[in-house]
PDB file of N, CA and C in Angstrom:
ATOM      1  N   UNK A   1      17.871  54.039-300.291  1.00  0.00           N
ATOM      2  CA  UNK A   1      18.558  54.514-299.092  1.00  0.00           C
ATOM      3  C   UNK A   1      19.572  53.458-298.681  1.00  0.00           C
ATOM      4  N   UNK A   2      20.951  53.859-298.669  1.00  0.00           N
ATOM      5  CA  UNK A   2      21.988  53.008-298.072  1.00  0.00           C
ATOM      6  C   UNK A   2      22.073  52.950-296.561  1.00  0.00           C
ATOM      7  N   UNK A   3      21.882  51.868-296.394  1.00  0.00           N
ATOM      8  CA  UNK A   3      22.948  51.712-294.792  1.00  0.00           C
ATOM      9  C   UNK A   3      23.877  51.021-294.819  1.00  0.00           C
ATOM     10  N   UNK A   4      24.605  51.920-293.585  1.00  0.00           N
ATOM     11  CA  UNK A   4      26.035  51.591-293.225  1.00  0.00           C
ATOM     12  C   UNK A   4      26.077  50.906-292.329  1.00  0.00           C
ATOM     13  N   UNK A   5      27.604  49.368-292.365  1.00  0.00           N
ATOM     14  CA  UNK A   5      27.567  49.129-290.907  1.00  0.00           C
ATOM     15  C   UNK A   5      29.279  49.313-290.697  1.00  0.00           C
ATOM     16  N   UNK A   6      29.932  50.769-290.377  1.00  0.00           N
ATOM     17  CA  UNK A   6      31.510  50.747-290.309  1.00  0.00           C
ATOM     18  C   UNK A   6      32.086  50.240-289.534  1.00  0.00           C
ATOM     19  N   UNK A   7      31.178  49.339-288.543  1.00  0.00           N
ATOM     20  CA  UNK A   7      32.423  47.776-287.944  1.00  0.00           C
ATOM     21  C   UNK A   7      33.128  46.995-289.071  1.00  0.00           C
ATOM     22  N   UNK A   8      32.317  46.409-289.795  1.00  0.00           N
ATOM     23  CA  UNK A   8      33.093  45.584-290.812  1.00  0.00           C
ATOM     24  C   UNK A   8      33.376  46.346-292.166  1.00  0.00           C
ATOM     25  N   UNK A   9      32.823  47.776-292.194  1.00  0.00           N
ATOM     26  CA  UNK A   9      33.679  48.558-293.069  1.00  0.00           C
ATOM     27  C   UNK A   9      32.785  48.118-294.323  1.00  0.00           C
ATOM     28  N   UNK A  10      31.031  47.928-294.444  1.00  0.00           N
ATOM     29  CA  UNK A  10      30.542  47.557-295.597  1.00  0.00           C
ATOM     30  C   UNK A  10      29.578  48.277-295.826  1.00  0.00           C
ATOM     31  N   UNK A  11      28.853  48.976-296.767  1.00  0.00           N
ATOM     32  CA  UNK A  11      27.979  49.462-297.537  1.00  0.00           C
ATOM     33  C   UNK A  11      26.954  48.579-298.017  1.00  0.00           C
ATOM     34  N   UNK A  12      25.470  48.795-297.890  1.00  0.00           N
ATOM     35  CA  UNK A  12      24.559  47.872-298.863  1.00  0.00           C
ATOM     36  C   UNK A  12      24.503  48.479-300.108  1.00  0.00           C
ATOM     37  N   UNK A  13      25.090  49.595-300.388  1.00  0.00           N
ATOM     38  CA  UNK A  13      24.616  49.542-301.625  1.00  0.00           C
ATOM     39  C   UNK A  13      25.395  49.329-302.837  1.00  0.00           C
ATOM     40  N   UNK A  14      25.799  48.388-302.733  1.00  0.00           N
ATOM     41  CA  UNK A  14      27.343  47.805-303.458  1.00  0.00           C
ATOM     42  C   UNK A  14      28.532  48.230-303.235  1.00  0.00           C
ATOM     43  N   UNK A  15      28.642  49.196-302.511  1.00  0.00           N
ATOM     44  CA  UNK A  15      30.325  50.047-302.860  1.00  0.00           C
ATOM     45  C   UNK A  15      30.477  49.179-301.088  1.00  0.00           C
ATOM     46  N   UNK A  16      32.146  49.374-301.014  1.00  0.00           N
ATOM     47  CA  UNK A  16      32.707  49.066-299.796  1.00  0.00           C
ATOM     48  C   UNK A  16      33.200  49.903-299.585  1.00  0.00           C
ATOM     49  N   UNK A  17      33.328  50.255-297.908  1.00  0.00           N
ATOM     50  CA  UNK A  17      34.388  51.376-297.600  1.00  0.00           C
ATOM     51  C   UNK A  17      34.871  50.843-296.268  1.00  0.00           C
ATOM     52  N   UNK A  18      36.075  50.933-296.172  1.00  0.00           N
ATOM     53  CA  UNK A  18      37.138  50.991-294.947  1.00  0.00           C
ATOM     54  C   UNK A  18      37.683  51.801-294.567  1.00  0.00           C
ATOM     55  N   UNK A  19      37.229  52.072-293.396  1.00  0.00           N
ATOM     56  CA  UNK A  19      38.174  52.784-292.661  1.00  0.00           C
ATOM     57  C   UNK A  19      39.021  52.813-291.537  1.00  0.00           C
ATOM     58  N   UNK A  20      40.145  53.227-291.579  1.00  0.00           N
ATOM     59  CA  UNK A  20      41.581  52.876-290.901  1.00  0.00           C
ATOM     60  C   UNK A  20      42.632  53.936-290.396  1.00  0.00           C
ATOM     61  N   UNK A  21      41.965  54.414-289.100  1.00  0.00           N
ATOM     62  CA  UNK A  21      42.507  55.246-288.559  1.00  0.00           C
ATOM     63  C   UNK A  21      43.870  55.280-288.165  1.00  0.00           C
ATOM     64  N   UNK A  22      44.883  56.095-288.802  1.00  0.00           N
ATOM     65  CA  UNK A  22      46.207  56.262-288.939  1.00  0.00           C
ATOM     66  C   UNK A  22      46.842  57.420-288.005  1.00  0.00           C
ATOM     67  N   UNK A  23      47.183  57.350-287.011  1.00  0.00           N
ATOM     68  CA  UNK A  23      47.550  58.460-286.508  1.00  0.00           C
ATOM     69  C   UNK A  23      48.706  59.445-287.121  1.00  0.00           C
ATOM     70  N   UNK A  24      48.606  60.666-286.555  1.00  0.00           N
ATOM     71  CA  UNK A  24      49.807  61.464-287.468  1.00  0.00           C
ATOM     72  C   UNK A  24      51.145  61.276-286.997  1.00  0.00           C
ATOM     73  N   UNK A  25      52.340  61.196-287.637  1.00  0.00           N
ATOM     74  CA  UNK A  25      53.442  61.554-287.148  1.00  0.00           C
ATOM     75  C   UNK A  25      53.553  62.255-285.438  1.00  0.00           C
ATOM     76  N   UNK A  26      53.278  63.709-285.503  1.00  0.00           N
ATOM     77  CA  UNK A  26      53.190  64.648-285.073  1.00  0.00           C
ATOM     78  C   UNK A  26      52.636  63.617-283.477  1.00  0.00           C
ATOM     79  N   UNK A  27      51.190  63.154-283.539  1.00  0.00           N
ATOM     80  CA  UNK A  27      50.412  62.159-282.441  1.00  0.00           C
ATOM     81  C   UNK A  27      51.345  61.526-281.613  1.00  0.00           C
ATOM     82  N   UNK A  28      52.368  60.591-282.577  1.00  0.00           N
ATOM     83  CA  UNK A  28      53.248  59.572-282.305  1.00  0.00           C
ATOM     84  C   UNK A  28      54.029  60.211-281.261  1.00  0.00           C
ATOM     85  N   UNK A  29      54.659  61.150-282.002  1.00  0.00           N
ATOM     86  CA  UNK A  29      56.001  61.804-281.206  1.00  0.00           C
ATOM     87  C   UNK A  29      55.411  62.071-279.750  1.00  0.00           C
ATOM     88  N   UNK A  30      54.582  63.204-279.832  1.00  0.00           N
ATOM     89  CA  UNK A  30      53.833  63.518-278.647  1.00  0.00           C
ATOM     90  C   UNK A  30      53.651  62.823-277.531  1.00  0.00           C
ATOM     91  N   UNK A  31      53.055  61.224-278.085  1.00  0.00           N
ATOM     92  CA  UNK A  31      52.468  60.210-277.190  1.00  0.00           C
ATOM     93  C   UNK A  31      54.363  59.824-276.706  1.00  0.00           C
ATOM     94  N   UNK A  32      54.947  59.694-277.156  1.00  0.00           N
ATOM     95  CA  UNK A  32      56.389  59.151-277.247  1.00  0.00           C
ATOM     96  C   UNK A  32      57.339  60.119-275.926  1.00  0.00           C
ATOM     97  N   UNK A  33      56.732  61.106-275.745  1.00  0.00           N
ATOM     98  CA  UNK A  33      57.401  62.327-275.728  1.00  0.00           C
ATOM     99  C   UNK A  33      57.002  62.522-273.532  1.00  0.00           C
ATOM    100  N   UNK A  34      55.447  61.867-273.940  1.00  0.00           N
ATOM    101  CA  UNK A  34      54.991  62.176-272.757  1.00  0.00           C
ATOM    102  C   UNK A  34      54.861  61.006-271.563  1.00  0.00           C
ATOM    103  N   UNK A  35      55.406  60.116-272.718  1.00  0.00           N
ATOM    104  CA  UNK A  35      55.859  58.473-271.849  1.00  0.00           C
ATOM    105  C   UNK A  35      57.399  58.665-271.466  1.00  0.00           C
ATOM    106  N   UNK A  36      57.998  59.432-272.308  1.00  0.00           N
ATOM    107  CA  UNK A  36      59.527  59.463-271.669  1.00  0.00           C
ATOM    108  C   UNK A  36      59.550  60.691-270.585  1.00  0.00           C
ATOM    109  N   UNK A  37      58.451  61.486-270.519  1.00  0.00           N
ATOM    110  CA  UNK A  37      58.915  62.568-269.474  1.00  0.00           C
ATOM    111  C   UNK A  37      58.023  61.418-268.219  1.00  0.00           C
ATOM    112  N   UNK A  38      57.221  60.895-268.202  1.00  0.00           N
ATOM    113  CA  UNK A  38      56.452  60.434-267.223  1.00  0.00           C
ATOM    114  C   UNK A  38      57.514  59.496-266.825  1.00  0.00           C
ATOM    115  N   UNK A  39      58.316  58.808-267.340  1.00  0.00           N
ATOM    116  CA  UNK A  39      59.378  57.756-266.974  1.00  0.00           C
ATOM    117  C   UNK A  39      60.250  58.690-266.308  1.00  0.00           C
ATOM    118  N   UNK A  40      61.178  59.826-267.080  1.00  0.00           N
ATOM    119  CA  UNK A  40      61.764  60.400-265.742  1.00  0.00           C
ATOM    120  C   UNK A  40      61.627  60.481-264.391  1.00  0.00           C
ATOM    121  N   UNK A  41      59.970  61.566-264.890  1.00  0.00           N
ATOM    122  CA  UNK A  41      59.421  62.081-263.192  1.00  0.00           C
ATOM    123  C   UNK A  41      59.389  61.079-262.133  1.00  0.00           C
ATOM    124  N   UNK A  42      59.073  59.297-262.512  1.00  0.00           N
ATOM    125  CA  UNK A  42      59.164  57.900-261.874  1.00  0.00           C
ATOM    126  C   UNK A  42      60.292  58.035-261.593  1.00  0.00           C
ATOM    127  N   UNK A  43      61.403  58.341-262.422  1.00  0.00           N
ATOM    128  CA  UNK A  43      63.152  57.820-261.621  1.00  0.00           C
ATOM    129  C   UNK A  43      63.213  58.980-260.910  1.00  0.00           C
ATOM    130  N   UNK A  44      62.944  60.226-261.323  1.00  0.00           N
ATOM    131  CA  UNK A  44      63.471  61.155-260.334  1.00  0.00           C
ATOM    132  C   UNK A  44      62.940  61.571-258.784  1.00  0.00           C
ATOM    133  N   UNK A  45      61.809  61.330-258.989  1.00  0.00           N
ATOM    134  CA  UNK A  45      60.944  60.687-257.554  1.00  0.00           C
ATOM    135  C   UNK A  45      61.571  59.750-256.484  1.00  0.00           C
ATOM    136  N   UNK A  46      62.465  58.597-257.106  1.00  0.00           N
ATOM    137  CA  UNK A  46      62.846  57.199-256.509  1.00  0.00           C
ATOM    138  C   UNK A  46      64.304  57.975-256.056  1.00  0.00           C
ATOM    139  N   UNK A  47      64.365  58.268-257.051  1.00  0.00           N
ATOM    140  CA  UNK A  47      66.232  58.443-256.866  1.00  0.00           C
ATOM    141  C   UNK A  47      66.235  59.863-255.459  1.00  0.00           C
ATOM    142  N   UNK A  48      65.501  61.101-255.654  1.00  0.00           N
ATOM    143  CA  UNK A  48      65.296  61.522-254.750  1.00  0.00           C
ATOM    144  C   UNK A  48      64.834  61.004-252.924  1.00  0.00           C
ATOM    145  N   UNK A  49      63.821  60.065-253.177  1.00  0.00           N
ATOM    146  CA  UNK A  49      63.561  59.161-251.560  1.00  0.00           C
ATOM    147  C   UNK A  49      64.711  58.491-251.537  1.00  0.00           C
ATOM    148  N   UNK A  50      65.610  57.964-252.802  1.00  0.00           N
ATOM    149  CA  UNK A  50      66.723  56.959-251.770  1.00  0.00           C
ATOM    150  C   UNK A  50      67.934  57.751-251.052  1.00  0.00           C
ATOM    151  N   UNK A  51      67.924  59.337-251.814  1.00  0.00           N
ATOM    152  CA  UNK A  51      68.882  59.914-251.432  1.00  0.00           C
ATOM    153  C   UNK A  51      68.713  60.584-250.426  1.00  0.00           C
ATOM    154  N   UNK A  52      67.229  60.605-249.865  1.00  0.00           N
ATOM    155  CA  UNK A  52      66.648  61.263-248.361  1.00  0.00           C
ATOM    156  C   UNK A  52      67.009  59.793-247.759  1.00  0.00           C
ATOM    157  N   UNK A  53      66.741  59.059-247.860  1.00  0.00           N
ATOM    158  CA  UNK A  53      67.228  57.974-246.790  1.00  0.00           C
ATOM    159  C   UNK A  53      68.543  57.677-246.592  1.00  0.00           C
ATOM    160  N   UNK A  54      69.811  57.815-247.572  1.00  0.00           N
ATOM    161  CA  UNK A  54      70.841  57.271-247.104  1.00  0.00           C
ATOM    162  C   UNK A  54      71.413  58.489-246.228  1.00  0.00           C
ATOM    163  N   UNK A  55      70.622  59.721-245.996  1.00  0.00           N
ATOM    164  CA  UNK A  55      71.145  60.627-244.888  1.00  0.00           C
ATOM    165  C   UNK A  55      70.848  60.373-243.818  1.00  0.00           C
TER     166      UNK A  55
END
């Protein structure tokens, strides 16, 4: 019976395995996608209160 310990990615029973979670393309964009709309909604928030105040 093998045990595993996949912190350091080792096998007792001679074999090694690593694993190395790669996100997809597709993940990237998304994550990319929802940091630039969240950055808008921040300026467009600001830019809206300064333009209620200079009235």
């Amino acid at each position: 019976v093998a045990s595993a310990n996949f912190a350091t990615g080792t096998v007792t029973n001679g074999q090694v395995v690593e694993l190395v979670i790669v996100p997809e393309p597709d993940t990237i964009i998304f994550a990319g996608i929802g940091i630039a709309m969240a950055g808008w909604s921040i300026w467009k928030r600001r830019r809206i209160a300064q333009i209620m105040r200079a009235k």
